[in-house]
Protein backbone atom coordinates (compact mmCIF):
# COMPACT_ATOMS: atom_id res chain seq x y z
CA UNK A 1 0.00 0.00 0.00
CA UNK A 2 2.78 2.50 1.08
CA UNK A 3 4.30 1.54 -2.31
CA UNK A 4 1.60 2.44 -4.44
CA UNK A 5 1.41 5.55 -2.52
CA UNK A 6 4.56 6.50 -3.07
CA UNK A 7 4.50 6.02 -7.18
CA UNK A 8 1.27 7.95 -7.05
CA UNK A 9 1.75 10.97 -4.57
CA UNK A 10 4.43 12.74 -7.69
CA UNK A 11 1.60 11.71 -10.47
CA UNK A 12 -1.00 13.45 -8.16
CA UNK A 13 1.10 16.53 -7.12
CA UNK A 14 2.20 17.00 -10.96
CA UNK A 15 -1.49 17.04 -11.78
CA UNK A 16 -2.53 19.51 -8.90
CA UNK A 17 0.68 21.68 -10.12
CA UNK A 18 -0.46 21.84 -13.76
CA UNK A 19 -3.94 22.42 -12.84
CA UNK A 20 -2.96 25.67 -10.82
CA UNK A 21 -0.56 26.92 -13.50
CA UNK A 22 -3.19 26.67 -16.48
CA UNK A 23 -5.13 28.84 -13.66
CA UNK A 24 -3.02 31.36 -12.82
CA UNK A 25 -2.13 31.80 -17.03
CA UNK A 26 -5.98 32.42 -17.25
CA UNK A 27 -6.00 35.23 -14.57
CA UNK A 28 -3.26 36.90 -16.11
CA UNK A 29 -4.63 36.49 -19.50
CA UNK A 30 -7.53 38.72 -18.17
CA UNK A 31 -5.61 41.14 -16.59
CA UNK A 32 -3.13 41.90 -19.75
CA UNK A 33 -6.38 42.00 -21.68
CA UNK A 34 -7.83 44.41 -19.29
CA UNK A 35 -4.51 46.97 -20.39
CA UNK A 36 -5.45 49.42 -22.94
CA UNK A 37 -3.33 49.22 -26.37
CA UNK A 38 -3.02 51.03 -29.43
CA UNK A 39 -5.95 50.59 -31.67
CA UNK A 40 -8.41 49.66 -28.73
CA UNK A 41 -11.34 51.72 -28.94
CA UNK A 42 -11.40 55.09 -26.45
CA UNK A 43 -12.84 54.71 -22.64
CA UNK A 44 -15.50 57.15 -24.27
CA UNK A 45 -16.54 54.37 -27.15
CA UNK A 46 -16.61 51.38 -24.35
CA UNK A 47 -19.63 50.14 -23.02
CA UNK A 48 -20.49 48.20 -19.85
CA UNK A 49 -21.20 44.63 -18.90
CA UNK A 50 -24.55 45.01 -20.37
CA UNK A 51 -23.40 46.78 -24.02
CA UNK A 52 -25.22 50.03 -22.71
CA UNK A 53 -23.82 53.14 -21.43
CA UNK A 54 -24.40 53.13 -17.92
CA UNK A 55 -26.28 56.10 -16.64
CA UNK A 56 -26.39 56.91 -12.86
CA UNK A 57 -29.84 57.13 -10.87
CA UNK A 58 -28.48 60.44 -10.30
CA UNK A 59 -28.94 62.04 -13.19
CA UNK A 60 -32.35 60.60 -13.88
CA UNK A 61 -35.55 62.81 -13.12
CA UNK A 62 -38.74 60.77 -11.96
CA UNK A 63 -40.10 60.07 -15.36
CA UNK A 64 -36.67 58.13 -15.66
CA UNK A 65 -35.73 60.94 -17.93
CA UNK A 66 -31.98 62.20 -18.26
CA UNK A 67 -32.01 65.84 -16.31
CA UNK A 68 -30.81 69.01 -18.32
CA UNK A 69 -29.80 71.04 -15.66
CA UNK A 70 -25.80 72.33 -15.80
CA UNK A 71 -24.11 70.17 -13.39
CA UNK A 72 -20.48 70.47 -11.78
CA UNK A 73 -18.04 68.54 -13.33
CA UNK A 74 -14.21 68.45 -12.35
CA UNK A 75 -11.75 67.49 -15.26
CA UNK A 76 -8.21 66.49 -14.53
CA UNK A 77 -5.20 67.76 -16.40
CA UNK A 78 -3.71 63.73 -17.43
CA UNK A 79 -7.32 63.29 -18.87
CA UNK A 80 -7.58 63.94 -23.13
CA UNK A 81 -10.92 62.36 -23.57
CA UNK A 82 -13.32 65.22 -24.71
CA UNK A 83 -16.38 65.31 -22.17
CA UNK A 84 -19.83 63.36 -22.88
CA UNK A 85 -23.21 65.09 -23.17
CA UNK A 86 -25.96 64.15 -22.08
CA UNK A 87 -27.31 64.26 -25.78
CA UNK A 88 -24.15 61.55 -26.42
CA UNK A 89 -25.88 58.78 -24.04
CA UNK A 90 -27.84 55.95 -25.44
CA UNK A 91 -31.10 55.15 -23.72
């Protein structure tokens, strides 16, 4: 019994070790896809989970409506993307 044990603990602990590399290939697969390259389309273009720009409750009136009232809005010097309207968003 010990014996077979032996031959079999390596076979088992290769398999476990393989198993957690294809893993941890996967996870960083996601995260280099989750870097921004040339030709990607801008943060302004993307969408979210659901293919829809996401619009916060905030900004919604209580017909569900977007509100047209001038709002404060800070801009930081590092950011180039031009600023959205509320005309831009898709219902």
């Amino acid at each position: 019994m010990t014996d077979l044990l032996t031959h079999l603990f390596p076979l088992i602990y290769g398999g476990f070790f393989l198993l957690l590399l294809w893993q941890a290939f996967r996870v960083m697969a996601r995260g280099f896809s989750a870097v921004p390259r040339p030709g990607d389309p801008l943060p302004s273009q993307r969408t979210d989970r659901t293919g829809r720009l996401t619009i916060h409750p905030e900004l919604l009136d209580a017909e569900g409506q977007l509100i047209r009232d001038d709002l404060l809005t800070v801009r930081f010097s590092a950011d180039q993307d031009p600023p959205l309207s509320p005309s831009d968003a898709q219902p």
